[in-house]
C-alpha atoms as a PDB file:
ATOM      1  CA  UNK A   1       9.962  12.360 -28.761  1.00  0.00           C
ATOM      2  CA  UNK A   2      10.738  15.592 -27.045  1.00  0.00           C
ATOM      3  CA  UNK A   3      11.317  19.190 -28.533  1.00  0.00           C
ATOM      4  CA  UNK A   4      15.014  20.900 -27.813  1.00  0.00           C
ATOM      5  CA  UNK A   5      13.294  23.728 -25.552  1.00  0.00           C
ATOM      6  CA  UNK A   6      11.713  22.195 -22.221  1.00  0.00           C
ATOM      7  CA  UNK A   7       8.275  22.435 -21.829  1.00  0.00           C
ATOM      8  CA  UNK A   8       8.722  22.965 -17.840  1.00  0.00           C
ATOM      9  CA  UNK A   9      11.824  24.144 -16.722  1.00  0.00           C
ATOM     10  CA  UNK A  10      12.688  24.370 -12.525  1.00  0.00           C
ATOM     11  CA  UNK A  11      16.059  25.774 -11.521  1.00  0.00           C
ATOM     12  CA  UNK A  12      17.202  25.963  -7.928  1.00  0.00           C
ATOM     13  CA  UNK A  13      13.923  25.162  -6.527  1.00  0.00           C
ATOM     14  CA  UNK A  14      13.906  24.930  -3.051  1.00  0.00           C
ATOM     15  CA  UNK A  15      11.651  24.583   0.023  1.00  0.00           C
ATOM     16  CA  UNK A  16      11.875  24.469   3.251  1.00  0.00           C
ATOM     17  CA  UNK A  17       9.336  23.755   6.024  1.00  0.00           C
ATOM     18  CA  UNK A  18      10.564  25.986   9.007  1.00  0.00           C
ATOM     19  CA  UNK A  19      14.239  24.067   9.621  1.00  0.00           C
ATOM     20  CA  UNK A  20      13.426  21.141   7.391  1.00  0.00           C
ATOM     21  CA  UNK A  21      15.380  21.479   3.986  1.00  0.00           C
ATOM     22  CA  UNK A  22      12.460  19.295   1.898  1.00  0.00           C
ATOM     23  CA  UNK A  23      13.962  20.221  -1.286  1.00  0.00           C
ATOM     24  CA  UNK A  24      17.376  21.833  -2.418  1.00  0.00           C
ATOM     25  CA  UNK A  25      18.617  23.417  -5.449  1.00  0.00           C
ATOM     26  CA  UNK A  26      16.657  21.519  -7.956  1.00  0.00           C
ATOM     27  CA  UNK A  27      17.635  21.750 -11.387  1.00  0.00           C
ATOM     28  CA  UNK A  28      15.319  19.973 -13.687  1.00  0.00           C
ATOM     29  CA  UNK A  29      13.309  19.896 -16.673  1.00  0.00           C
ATOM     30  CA  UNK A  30      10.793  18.263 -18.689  1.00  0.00           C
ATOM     31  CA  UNK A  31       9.908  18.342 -22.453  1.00  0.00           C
ATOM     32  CA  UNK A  32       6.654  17.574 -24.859  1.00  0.00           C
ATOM     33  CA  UNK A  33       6.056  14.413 -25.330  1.00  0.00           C
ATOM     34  CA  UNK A  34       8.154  12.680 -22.620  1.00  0.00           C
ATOM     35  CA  UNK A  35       7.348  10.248 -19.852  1.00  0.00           C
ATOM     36  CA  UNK A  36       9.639  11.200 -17.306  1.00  0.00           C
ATOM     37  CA  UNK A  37      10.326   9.616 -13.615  1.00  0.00           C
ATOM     38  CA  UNK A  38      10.715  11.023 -10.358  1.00  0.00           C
ATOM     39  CA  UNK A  39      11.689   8.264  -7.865  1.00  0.00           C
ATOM     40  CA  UNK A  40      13.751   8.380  -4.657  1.00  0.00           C
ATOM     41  CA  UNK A  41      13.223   6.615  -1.256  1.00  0.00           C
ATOM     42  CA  UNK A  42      10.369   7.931   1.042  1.00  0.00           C
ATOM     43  CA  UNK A  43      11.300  11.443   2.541  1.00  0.00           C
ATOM     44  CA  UNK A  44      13.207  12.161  -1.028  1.00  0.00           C
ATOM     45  CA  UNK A  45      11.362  14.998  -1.688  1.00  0.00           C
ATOM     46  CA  UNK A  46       9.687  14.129  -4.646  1.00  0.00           C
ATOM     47  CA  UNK A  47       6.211  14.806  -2.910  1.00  0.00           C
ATOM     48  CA  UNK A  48       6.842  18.142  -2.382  1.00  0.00           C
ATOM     49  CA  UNK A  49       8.529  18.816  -5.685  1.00  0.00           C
ATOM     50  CA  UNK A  50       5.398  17.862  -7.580  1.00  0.00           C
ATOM     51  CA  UNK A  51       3.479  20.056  -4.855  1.00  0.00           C
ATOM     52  CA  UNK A  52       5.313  23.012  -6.929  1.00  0.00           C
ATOM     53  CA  UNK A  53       4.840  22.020  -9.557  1.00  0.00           C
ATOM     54  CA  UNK A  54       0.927  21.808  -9.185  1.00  0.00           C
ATOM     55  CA  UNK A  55       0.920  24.937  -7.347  1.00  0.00           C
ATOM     56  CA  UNK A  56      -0.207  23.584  -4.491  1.00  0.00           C
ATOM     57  CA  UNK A  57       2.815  25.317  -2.431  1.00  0.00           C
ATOM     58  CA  UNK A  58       4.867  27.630  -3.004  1.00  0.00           C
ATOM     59  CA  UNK A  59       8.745  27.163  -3.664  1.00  0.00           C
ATOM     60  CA  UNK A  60      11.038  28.978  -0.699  1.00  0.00           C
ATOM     61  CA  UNK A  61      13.645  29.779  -3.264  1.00  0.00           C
ATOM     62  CA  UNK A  62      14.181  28.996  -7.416  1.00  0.00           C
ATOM     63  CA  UNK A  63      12.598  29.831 -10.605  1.00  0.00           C
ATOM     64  CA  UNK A  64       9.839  27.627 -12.336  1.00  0.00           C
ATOM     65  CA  UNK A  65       9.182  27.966 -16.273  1.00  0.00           C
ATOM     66  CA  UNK A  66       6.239  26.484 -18.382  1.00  0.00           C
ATOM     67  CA  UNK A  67       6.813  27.780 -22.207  1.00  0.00           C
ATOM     68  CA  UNK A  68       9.213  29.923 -20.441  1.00  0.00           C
ATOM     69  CA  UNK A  69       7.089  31.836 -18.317  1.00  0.00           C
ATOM     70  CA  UNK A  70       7.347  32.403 -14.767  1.00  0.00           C
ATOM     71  CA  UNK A  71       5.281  30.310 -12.587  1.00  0.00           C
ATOM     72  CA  UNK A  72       6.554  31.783  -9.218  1.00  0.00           C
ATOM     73  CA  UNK A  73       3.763  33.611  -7.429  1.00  0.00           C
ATOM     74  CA  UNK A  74       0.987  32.124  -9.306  1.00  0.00           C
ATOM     75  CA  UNK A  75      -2.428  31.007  -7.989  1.00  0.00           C
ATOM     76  CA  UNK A  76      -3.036  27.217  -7.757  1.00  0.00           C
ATOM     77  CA  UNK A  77      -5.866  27.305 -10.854  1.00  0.00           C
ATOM     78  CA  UNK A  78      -3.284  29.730 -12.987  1.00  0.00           C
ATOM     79  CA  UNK A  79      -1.271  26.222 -13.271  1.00  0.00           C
ATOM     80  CA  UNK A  80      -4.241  24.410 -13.976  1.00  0.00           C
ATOM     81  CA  UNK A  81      -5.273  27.613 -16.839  1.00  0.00           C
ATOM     82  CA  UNK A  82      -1.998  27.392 -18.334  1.00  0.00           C
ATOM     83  CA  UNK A  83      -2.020  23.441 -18.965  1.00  0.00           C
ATOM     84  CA  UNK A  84      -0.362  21.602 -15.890  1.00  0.00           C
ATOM     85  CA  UNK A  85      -2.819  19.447 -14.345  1.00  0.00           C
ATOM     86  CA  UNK A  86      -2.611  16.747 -11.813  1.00  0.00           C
ATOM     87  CA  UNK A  87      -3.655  13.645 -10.753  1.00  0.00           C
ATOM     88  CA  UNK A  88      -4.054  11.715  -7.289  1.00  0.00           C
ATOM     89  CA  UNK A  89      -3.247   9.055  -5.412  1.00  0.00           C
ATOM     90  CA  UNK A  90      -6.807   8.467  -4.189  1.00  0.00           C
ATOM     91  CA  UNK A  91      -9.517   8.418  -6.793  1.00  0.00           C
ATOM     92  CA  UNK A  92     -11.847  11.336  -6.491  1.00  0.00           C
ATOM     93  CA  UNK A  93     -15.260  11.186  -8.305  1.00  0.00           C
ATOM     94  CA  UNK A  94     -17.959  13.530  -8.177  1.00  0.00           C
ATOM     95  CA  UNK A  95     -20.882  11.712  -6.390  1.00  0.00           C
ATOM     96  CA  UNK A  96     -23.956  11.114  -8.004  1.00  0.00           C
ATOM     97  CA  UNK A  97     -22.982  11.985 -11.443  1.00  0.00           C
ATOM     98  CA  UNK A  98     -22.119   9.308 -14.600  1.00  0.00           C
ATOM     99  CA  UNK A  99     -18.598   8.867 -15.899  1.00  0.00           C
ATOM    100  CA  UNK A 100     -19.630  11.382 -18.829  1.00  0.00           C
ATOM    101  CA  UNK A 101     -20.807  14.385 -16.326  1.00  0.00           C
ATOM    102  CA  UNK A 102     -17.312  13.577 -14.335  1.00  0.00           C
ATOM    103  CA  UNK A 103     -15.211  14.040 -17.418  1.00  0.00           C
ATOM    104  CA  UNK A 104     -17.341  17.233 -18.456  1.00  0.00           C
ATOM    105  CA  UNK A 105     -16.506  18.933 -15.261  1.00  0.00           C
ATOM    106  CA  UNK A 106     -13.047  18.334 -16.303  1.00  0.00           C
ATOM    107  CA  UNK A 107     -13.623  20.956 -19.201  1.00  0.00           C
ATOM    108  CA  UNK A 108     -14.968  23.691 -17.303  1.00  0.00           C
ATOM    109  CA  UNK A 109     -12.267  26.203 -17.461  1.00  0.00           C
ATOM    110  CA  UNK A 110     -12.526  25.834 -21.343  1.00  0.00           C
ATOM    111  CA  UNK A 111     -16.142  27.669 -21.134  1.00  0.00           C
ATOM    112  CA  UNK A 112     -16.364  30.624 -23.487  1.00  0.00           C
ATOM    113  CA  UNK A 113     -19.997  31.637 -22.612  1.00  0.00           C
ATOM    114  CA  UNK A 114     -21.078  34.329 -20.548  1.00  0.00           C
ATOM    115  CA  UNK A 115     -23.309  33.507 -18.007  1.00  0.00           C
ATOM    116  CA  UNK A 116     -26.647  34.901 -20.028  1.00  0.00           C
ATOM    117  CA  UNK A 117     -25.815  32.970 -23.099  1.00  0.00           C
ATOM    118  CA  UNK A 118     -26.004  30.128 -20.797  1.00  0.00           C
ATOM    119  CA  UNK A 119     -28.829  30.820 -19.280  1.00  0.00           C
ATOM    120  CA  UNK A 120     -31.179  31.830 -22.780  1.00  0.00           C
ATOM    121  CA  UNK A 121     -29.477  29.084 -23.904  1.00  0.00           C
ATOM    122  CA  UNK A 122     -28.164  30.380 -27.532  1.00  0.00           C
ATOM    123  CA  UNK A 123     -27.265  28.716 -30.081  1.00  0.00           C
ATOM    124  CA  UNK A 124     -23.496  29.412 -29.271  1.00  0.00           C
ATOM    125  CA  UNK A 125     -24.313  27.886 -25.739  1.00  0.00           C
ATOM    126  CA  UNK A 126     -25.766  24.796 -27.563  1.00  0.00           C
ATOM    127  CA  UNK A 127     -23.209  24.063 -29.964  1.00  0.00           C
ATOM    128  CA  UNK A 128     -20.691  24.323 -27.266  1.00  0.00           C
ATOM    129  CA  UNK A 129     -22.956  22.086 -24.863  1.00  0.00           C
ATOM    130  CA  UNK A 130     -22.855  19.232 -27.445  1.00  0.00           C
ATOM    131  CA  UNK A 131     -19.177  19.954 -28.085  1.00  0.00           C
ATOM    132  CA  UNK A 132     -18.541  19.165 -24.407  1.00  0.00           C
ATOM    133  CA  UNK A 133     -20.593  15.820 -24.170  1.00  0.00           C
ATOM    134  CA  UNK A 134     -18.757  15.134 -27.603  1.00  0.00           C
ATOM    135  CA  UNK A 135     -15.543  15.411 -26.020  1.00  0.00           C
ATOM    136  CA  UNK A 136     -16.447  13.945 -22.492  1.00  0.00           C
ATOM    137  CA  UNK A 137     -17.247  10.446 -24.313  1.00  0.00           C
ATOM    138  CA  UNK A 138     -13.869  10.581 -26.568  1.00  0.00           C
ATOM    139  CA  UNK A 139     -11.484  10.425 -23.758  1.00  0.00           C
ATOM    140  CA  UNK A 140     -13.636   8.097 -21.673  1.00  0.00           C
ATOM    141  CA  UNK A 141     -13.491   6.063 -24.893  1.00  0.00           C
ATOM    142  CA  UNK A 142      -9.377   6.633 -24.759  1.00  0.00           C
ATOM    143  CA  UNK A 143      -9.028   5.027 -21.452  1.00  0.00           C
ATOM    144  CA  UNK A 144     -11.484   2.129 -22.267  1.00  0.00           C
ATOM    145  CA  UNK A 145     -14.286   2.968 -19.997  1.00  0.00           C
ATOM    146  CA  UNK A 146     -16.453   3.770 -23.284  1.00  0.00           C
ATOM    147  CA  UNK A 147     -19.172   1.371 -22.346  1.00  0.00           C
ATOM    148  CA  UNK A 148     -19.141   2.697 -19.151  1.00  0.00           C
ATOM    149  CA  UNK A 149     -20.330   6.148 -20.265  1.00  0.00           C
ATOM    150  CA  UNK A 150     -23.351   6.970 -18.725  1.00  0.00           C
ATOM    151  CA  UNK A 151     -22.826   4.541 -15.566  1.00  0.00           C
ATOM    152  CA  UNK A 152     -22.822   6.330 -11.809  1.00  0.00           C
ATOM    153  CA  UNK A 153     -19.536   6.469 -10.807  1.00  0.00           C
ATOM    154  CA  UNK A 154     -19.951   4.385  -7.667  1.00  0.00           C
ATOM    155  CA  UNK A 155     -20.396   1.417 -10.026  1.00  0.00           C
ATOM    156  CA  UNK A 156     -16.648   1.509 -10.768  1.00  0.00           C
ATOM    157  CA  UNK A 157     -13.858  -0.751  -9.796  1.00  0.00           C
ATOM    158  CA  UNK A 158     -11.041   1.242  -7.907  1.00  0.00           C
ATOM    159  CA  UNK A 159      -8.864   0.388 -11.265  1.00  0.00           C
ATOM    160  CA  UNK A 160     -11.780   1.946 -13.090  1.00  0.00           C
ATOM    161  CA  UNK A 161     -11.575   5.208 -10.891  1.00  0.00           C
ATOM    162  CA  UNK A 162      -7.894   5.529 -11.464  1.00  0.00           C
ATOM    163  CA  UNK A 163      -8.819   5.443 -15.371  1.00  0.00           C
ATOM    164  CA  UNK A 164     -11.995   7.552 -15.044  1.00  0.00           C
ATOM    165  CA  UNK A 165      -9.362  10.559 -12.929  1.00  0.00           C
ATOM    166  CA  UNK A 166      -7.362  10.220 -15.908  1.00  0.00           C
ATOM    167  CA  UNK A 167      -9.802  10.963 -18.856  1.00  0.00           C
ATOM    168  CA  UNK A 168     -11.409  13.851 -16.703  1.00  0.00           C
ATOM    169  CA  UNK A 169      -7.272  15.101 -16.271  1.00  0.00           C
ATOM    170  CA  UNK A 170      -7.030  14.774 -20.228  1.00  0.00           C
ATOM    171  CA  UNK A 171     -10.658  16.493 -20.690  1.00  0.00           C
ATOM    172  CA  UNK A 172      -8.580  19.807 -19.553  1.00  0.00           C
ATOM    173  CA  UNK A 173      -6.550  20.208 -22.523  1.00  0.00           C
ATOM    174  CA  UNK A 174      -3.443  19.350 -20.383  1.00  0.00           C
ATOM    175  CA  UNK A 175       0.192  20.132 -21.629  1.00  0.00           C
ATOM    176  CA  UNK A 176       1.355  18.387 -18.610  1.00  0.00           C
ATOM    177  CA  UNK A 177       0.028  16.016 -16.521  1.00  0.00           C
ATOM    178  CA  UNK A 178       1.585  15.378 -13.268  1.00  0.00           C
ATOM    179  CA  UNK A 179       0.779  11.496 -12.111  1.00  0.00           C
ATOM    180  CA  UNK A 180       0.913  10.503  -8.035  1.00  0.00           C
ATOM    181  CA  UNK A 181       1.846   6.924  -7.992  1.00  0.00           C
ATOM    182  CA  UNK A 182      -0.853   6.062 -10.647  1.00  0.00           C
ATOM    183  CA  UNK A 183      -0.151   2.194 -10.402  1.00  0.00           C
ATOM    184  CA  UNK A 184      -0.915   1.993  -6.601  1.00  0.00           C
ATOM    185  CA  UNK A 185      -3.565  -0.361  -5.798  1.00  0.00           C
ATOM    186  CA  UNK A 186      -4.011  -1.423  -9.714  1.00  0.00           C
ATOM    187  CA  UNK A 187      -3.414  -5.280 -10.640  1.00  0.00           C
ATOM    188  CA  UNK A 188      -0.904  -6.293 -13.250  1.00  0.00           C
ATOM    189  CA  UNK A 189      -3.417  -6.336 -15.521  1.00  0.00           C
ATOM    190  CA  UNK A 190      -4.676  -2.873 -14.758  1.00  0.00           C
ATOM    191  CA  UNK A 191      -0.632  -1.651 -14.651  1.00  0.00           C
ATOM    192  CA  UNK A 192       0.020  -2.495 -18.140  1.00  0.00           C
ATOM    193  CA  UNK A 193      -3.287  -1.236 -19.297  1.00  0.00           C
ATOM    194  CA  UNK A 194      -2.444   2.133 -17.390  1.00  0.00           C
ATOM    195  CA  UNK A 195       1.383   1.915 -19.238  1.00  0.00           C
ATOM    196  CA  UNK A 196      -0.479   2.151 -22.396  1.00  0.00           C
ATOM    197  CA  UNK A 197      -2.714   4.596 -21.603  1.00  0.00           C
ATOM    198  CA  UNK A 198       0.154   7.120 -20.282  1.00  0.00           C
ATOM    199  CA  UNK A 199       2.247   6.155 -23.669  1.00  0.00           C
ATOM    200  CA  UNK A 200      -0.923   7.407 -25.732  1.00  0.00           C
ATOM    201  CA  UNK A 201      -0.782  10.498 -24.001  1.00  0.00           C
ATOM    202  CA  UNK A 202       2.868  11.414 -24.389  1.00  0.00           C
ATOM    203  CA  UNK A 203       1.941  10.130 -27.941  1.00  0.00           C
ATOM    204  CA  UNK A 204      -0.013  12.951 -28.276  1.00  0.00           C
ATOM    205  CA  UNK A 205       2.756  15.519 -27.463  1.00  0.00           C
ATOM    206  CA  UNK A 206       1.592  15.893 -23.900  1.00  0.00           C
ATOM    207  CA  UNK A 207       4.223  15.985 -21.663  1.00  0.00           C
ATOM    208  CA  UNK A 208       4.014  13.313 -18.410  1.00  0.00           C
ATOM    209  CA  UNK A 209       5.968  14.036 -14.705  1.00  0.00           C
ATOM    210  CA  UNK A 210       5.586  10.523 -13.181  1.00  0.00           C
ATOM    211  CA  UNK A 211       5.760   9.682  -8.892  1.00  0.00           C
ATOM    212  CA  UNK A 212       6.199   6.152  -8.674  1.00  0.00           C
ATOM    213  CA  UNK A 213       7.195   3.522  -6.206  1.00  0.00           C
ATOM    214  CA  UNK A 214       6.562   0.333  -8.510  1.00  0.00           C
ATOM    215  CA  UNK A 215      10.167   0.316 -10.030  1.00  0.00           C
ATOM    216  CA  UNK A 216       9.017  -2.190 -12.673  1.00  0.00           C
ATOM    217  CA  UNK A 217       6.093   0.015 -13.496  1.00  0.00           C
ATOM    218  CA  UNK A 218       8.425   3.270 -13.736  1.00  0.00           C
ATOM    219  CA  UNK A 219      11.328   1.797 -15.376  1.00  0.00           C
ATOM    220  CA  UNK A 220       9.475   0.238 -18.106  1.00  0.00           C
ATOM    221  CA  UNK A 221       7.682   3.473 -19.104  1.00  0.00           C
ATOM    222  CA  UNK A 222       9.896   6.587 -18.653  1.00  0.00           C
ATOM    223  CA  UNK A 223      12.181   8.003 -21.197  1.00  0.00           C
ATOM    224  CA  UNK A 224      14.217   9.576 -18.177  1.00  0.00           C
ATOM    225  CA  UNK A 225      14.473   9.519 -14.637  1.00  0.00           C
ATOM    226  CA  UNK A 226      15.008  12.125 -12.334  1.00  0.00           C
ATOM    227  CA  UNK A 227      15.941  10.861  -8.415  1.00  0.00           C
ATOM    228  CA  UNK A 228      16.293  12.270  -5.640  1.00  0.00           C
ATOM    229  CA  UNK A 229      17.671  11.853  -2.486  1.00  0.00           C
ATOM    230  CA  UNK A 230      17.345  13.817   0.714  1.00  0.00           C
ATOM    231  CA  UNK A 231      15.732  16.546  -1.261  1.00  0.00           C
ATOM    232  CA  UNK A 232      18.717  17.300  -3.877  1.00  0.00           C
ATOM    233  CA  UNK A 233      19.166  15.491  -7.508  1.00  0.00           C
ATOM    234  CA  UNK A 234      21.729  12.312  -7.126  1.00  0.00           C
ATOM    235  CA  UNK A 235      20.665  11.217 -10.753  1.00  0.00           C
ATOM    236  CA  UNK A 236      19.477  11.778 -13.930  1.00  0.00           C
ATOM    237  CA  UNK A 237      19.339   9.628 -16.997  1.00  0.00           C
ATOM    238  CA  UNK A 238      17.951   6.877 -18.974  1.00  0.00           C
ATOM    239  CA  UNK A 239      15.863   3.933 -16.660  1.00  0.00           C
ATOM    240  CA  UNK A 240      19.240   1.754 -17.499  1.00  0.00           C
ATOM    241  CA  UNK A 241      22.038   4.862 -16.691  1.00  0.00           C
ATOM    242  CA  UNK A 242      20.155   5.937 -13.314  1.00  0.00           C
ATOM    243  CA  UNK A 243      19.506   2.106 -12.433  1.00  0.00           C
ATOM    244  CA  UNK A 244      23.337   1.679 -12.287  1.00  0.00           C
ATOM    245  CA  UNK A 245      24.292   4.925 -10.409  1.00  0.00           C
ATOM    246  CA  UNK A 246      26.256   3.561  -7.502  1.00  0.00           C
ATOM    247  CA  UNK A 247      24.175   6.547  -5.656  1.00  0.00           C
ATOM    248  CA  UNK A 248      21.143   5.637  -6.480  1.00  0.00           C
ATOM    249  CA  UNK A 249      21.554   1.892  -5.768  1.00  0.00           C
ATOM    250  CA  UNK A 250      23.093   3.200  -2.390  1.00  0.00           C
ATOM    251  CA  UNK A 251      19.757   5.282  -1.363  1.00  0.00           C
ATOM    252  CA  UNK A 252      17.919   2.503  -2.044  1.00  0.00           C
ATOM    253  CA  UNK A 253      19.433   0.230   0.143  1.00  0.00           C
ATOM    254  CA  UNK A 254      19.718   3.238   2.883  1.00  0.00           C
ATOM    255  CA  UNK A 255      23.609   3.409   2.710  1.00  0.00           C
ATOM    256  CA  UNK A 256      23.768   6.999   2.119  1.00  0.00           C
ATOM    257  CA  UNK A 257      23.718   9.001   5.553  1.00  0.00           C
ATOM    258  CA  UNK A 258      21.715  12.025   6.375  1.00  0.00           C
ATOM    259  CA  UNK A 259      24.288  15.284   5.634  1.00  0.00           C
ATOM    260  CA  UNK A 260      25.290  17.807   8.296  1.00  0.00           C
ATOM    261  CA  UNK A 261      23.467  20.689   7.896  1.00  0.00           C
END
């Protein structure tokens, strides 16, 4: 399932928004090929975590590796360049366009034309042109929307959306792919269709980083979990270690109090 070096590796990450400690001293990492969770109760930190990790903010303090590089200092589409891309809570099609043109913006930072070979239209431009559309309609055929293909967008269930945000994600050539509470809003039809969707990605050696407050959801799919509580790391195992951390079971039932600073 997962190699012995991590794909992304964060050590004492840490943020902090003016005198609010959001995250502290994270130590975690996450290897090809693996599903794994980040849960905690609300205000854990796990929002802003994945924020990092996107390079949507910038850590406060720590070190972030992908391949073991240094991340830290990076520009927000660096992350994207170097295989780490996201998805979000709230689907967010491009207006106007089919399910095919959506996913084919997804591939735009794979472009190797210059600008005239675009423009005369070569035959480099043209063979790349038709390799795009090829690969547009493969991953809207991997998340079942194939029939779909050349619909508008606004034609879409929301469950549809969530799908569609995922095959434009995969159209990137992701190495990573960071997942905001996919199953909100989805049926339980839709949730197990999205389970085996996320397993055919880590299937394909693609690492997964997985936000989730449907337990059952989470649970069933991750290899490991990650939680947090209060913005430090409580737990880390297997769904069945972290489920019986007396910790864990304590921040979810709010026992655990708010430490001094």
């Amino acid at each position: 399932m997962a190699d012995a070096q991590p794909l992304l590796q964060v050590k004492g990450l840490t943020r902090r928004f003016g005198g609010l400690l959001a995250v502290s001293a994270l130590d975690m990492s996450v290897h090809r090929g693996e599903i794994l969770g980040l849960i905690g109760p609300n205000g854990a930190g796990k929002s802003t975590t994945f924020a990092m990790m996107a390079g949507a903010i910038e850590p406060t303090a720590g070190e972030m590796y992908f391949e073991g590089q240094s991340l830290n200092g990076l520009p927000t589409h660096a992350f994207a360049a170097r295989g780490i891309v996201r998805t979000f809570q709230h689907n967010k099609p491009f207006d106007s366009m089919s399910l095919q043109e959506n996913v084919m913006v997804g591939m735009h930072s794979q472009v190797p034309l210059s600008l005239w070979q675009v423009v005369l239209g070569t035959a480099k431009a043209r063979a790349f042109e038709k390799h795009v559309h090829e690969k547009a309609l493969h991953w809207i055929d991997f998340v079942g929307l194939g029939e779909y293909a050349k619909a508008d967008v606004h034609t879409l269930s929301f469950g549809q959306g969530r799908l569609l945000e995922i095959a434009r994600g995969l159209a990137a050539q992701p190495k990573l792919m960071l997942f905001d509470e996919p199953a909100a809003g989805l049926t339980a039809t839709e949730c197990l269709r999205l389970a085996d969707i996320i397993r055919g990605i880590a299937a394909q050696g693609i690492a997964v980083l997985l936000i989730e407050h449907d337990m059952a959801f989470l649970m069933a799919l991750a290899h490991r979990v990650v939680v947090l509580n209060f913005g430090g790391k409580i737990a880390e195992g297997s769904p069945a270690q972290v489920q019986a951390e007396p910790a864990v079971v304590a921040a979810y039932l709010g026992q655990l109090k708010v430490p001094h600073a």
